[in-house]
Protein backbone atom coordinates (compact mmCIF):
# COMPACT_ATOMS: atom_id res chain seq x y z
CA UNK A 1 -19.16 3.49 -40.95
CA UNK A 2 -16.61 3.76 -39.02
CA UNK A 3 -15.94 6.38 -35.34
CA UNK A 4 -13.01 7.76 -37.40
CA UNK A 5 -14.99 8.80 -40.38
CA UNK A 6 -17.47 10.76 -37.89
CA UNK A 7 -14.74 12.55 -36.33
CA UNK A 8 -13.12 13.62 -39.28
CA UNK A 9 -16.24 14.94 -40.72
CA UNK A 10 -17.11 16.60 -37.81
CA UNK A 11 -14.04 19.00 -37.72
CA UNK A 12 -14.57 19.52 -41.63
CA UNK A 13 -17.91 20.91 -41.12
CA UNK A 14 -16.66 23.04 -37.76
CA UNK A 15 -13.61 24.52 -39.49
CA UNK A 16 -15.50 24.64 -42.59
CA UNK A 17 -12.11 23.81 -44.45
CA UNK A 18 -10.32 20.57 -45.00
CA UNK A 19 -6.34 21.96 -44.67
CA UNK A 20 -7.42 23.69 -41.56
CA UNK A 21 -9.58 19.98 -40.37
CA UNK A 22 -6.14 18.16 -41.68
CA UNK A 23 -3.91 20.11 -39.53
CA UNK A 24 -5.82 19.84 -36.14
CA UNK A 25 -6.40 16.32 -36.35
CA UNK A 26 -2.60 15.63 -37.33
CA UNK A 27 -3.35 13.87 -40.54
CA UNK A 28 -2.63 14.17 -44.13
CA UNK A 29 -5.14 16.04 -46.06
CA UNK A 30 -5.48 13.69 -48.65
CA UNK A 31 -6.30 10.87 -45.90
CA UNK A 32 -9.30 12.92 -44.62
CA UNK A 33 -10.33 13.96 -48.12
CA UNK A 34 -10.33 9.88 -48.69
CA UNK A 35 -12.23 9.96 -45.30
CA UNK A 36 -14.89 11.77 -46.15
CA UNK A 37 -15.44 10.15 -50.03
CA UNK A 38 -15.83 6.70 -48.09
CA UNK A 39 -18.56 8.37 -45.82
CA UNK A 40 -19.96 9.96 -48.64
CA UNK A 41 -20.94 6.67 -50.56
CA UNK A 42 -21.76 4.77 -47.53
CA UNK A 43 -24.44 7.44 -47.02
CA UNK A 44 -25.41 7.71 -51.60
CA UNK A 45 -24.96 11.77 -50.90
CA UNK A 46 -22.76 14.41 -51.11
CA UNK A 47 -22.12 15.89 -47.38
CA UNK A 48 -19.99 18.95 -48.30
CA UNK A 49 -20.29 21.97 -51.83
CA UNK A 50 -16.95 22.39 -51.92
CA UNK A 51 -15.29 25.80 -53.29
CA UNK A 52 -11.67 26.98 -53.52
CA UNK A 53 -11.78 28.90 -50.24
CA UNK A 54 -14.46 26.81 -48.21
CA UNK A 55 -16.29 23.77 -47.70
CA UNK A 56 -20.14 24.12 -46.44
CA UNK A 57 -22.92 21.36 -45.62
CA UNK A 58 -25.33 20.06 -47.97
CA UNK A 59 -28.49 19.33 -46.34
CA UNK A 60 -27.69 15.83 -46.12
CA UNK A 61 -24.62 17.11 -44.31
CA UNK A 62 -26.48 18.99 -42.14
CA UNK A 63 -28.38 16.10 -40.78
CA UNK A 64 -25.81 14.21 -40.60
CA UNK A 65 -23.94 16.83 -38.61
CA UNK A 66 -26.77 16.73 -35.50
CA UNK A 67 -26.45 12.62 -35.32
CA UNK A 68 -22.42 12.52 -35.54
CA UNK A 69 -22.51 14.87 -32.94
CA UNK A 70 -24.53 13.37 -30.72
CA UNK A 71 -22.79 9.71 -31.19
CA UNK A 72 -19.69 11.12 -30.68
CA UNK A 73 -20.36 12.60 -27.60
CA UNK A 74 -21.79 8.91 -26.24
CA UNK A 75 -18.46 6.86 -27.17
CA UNK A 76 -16.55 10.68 -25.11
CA UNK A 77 -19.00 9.28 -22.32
CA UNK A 78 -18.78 5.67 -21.91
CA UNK A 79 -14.95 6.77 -21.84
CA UNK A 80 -15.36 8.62 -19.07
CA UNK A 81 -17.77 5.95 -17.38
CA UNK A 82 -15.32 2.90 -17.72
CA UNK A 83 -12.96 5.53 -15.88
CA UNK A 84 -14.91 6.47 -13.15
CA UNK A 85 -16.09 2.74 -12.46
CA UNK A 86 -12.16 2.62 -12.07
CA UNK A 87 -11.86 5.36 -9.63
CA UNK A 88 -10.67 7.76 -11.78
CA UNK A 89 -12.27 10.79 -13.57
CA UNK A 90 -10.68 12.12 -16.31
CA UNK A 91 -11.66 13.51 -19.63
CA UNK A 92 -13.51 16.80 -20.26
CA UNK A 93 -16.18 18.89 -19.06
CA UNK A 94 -17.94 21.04 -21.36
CA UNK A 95 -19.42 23.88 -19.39
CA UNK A 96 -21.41 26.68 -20.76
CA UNK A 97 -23.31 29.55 -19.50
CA UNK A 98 -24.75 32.76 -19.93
CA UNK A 99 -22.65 35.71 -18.03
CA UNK A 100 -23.75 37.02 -14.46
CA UNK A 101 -25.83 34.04 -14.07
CA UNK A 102 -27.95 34.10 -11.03
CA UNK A 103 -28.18 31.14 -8.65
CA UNK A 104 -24.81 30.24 -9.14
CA UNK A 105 -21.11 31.43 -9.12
CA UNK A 106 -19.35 29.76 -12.24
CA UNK A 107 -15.69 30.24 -11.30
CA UNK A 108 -15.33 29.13 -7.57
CA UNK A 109 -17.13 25.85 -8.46
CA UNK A 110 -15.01 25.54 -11.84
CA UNK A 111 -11.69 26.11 -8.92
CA UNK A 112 -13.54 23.84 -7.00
CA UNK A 113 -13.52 20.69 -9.74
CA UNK A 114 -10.17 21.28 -10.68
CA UNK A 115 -9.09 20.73 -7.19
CA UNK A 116 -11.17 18.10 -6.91
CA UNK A 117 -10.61 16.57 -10.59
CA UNK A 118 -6.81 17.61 -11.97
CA UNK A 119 -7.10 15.03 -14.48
CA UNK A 120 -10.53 16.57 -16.45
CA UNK A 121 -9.47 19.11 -19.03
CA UNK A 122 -12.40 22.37 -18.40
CA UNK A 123 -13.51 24.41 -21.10
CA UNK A 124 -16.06 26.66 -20.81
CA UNK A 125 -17.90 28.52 -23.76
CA UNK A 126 -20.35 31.79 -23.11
CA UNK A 127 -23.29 32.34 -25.19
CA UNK A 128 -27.02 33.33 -25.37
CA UNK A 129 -29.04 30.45 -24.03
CA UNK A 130 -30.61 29.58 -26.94
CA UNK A 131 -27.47 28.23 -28.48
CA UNK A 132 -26.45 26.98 -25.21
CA UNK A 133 -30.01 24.69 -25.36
CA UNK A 134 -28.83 23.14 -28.44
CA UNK A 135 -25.32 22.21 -27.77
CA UNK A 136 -26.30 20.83 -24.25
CA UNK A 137 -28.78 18.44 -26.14
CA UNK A 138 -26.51 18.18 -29.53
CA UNK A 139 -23.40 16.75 -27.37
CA UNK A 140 -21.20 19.49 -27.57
CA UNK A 141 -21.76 20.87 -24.53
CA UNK A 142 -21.68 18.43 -20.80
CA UNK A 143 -24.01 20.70 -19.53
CA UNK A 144 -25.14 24.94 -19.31
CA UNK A 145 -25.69 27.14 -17.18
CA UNK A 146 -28.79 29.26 -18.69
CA UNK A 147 -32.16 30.35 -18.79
CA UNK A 148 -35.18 28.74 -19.52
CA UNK A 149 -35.70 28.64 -23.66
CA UNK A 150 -38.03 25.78 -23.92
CA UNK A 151 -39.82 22.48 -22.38
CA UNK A 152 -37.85 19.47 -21.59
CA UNK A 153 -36.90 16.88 -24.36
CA UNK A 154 -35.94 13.51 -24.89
CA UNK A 155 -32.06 15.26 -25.56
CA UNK A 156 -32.82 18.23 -22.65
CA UNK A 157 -33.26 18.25 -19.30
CA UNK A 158 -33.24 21.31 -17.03
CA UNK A 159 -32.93 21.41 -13.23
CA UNK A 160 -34.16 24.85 -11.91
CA UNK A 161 -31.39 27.60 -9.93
CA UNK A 162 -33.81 30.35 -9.01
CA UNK A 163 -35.95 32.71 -9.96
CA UNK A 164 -36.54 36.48 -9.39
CA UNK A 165 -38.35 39.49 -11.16
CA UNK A 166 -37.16 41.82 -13.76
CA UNK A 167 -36.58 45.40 -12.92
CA UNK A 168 -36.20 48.71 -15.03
CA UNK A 169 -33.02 50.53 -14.40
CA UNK A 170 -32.56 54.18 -15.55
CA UNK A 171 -30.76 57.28 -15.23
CA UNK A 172 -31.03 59.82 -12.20
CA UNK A 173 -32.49 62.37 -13.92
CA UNK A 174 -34.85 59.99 -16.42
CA UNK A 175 -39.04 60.94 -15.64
CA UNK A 176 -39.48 57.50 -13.74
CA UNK A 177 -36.68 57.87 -11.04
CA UNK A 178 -38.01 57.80 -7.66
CA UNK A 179 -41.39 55.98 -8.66
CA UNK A 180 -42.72 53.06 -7.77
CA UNK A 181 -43.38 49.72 -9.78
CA UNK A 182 -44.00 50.41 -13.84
CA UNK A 183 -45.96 48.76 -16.56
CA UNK A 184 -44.50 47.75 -19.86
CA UNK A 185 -47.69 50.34 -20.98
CA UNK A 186 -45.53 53.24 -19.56
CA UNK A 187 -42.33 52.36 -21.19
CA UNK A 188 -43.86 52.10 -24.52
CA UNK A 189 -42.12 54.94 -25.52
CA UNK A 190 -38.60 54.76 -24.17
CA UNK A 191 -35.47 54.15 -25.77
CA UNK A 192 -34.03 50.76 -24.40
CA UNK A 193 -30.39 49.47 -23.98
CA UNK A 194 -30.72 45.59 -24.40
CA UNK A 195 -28.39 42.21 -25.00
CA UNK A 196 -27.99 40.12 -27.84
CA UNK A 197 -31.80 38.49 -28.53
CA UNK A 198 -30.55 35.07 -27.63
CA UNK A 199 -29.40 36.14 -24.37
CA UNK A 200 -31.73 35.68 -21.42
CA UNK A 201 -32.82 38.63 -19.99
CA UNK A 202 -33.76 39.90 -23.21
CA UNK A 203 -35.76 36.86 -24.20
CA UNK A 204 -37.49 37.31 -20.70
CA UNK A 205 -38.07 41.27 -21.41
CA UNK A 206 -39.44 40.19 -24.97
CA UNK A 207 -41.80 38.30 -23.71
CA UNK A 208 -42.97 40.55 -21.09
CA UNK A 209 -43.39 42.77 -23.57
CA UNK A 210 -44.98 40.50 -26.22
CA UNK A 211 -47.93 39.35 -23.23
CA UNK A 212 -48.66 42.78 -23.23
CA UNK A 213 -48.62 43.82 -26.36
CA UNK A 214 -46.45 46.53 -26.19
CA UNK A 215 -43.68 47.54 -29.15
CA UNK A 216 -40.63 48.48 -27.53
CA UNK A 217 -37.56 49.63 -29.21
CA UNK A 218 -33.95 48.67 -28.68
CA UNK A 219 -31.48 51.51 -29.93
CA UNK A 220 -28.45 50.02 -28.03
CA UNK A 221 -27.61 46.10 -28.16
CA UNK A 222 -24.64 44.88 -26.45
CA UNK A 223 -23.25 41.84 -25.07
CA UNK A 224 -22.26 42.60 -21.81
CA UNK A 225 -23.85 43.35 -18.07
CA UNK A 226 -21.45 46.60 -17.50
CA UNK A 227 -21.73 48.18 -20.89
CA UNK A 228 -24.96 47.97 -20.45
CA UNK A 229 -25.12 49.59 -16.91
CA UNK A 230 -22.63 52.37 -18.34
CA UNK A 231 -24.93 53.04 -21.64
CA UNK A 232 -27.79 53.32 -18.79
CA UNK A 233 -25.72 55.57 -16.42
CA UNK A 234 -24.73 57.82 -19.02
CA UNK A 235 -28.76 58.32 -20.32
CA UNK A 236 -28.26 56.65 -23.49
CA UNK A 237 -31.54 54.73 -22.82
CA UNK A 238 -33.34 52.75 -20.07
CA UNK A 239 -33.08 48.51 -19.32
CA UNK A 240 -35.61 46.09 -17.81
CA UNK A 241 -32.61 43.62 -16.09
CA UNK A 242 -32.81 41.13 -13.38
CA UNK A 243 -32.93 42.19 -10.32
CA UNK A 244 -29.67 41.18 -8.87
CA UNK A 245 -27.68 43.26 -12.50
CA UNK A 246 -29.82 46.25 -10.73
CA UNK A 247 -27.52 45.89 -7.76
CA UNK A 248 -24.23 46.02 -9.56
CA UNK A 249 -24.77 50.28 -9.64
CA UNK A 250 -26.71 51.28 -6.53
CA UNK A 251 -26.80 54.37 -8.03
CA UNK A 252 -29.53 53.55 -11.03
CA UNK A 253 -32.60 54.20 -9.71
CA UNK A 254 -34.48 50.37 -10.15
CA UNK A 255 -38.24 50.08 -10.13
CA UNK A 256 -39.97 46.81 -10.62
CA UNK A 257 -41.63 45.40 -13.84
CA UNK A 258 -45.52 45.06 -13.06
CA UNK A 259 -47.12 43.00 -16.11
CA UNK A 260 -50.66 41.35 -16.41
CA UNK A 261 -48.81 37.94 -16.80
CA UNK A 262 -46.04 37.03 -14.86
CA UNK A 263 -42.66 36.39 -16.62
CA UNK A 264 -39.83 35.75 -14.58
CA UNK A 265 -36.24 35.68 -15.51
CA UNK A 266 -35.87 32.14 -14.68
CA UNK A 267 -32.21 30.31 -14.22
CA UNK A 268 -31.53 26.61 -14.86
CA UNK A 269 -28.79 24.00 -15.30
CA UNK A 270 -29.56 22.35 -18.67
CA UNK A 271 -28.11 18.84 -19.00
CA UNK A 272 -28.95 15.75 -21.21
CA UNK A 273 -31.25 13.04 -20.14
CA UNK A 274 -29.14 10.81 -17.09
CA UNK A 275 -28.38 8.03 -18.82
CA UNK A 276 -26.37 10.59 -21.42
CA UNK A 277 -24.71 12.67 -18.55
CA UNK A 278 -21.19 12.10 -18.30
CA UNK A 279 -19.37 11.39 -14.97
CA UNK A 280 -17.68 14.79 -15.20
CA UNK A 281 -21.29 16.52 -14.74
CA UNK A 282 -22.62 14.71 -12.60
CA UNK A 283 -19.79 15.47 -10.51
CA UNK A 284 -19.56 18.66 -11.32
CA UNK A 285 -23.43 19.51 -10.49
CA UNK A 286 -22.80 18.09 -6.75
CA UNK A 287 -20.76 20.60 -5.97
CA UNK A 288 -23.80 22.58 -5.91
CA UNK A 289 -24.74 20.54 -2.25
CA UNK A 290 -21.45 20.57 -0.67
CA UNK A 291 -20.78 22.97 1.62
CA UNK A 292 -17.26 23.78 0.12
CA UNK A 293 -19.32 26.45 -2.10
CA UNK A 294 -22.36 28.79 -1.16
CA UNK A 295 -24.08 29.23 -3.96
CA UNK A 296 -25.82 32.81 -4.34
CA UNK A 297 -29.70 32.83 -4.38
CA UNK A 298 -31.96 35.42 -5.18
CA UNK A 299 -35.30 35.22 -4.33
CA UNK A 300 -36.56 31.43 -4.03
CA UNK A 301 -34.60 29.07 -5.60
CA UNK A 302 -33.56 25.43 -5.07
CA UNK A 303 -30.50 23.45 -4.77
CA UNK A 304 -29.58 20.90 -7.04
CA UNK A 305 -27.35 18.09 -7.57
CA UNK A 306 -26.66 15.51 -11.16
């Protein structure tokens, strides 16, 4: 098996097309096509059900998929560590996060490493953290900013940012402006404006919610902090937020979330184990130490460095 036969299998299954896979990776089609046959009888199973319009995994392909990705992303990083034994640092850093993250400001520390770092090509990918969680320990990602989805792993590690308390945000003129903490018991019957599920304040709200065994219903789903703020301002519904989203319209009234068991909205940096980071992370995460950067806290929260 050889790295080549990975790769090119790899941006089959992404592009889920082999003309498309051909053209990015500047060869013939019938070469990767011949690529992905050899592959296919080194492993005794078909990898792709191929159709006139698309190509999608078998399950074989599927697992194959998590392992390629992972090796691939090992041979990316002893690249990069011959280079930085040699004084340079070049490659790529794979950054994602979740939007508004708290704990942390994404763009002066990404202006920061490319000062720093001209030759390391930055991309940056926003999602839920859920999905962030699994490219972080599948090898497509260098490392996440996001909130905590689940324990550490032999592919996942995450250093905590801070943590802080959720808070219910509502119209001016909505029954619980101008009162004190609520219950997820009194909000039973509300209307709520929420993200995406994978994002993380909802999966924090959820399982507030779920510990008290409370229904709740979500009318509005977006995917963004300010839509949800305007659906809020204009009394499409009420949100339980982070604190620090609260303070983005001082004019929402914001009362805390009181539930029997305590569920903060807690931020992390999720990397793979050390011996998997790459030199661009680990770079990249002491940033957060220097004093070229202050890095926003809310609440209590600790410092961290790769």
């Amino acid at each position: 098996m050889e790295l080549r036969h990975l790769q090119h299998f790899v941006a089959v299954a992404e592009d889920q097309h082999f003309t498309r896979a051909a053209e990015r990776l500047m060869v013939s089609q019938s070469g990767l096509s011949a690529s992905i046959r050899a592959l296919e009888r080194e492993l005794r199973a078909p990898l792709f059900v191929r159709t006139t319009r698309r190509v999608t995994l078998t399950e074989a392909g599927r697992a194959l998929l998590t392992e390629a990705e992972r090796i691939l992303a090992q041979v990316r990083a002893a690249h990069d560590a011959v280079a930085a034994v040699q004084g340079v640092l070049r490659g790529t850093l794979s950054l994602g996060t979740e939007q508004c993250i708290a704990g942390v400001h994404v763009a002066p520390l990404l202006a920061e490493f490319r000062r720093r770092h001209p030759d390391v090509e930055i991309r940056l990918r926003q999602a839920g953290s859920g999905a962030l969680a699994e490219d972080v320990a599948a090898g497509r990602l260098d490392l996440a900013f996001a909130v905590t989805t689940r324990a550490d792993t032999e592919q996942l590690r995450s250093l905590p940012l801070t943590r802080e308390p959720m808070t219910v945000v509502c119209h001016p003129s909505h029954r619980l402006a101008g009162g004190g903490p609520v219950t997820p018991y009194e909000l039973g019957g509300e209307a709520f404006v929420d993200f995406h599920p994978d994002w993380g304040p909802r999966r924090t709200t959820d399982a507030a919610f779920a510990a008290a065994r409370v229904q709740r219903t979500v009318t509005l789903e977006v995917n963004d902090v300010h839509s949800l703020l305007d659906l809020v301002e204009e009394g499409l519904g009420i949100a339980v937020v982070p604190r620090h989203f609260a303070h983005k319209r001082p004019a929402l009234p914001a009362l805390p979330l009181k539930a029997d068991t305590e569920t903060p909205y807690e931020t992390v940096a999720m990397l793979p184990p050390p011996e998997a980071t790459s030199p661009a992370a680990r770079a990249f995460m002491s940033l957060l130490d220097t004093e070229v950067l202050a890095v926003e806290t809310v609440g209590s929260s600790a410092r961290i460095s790769g």
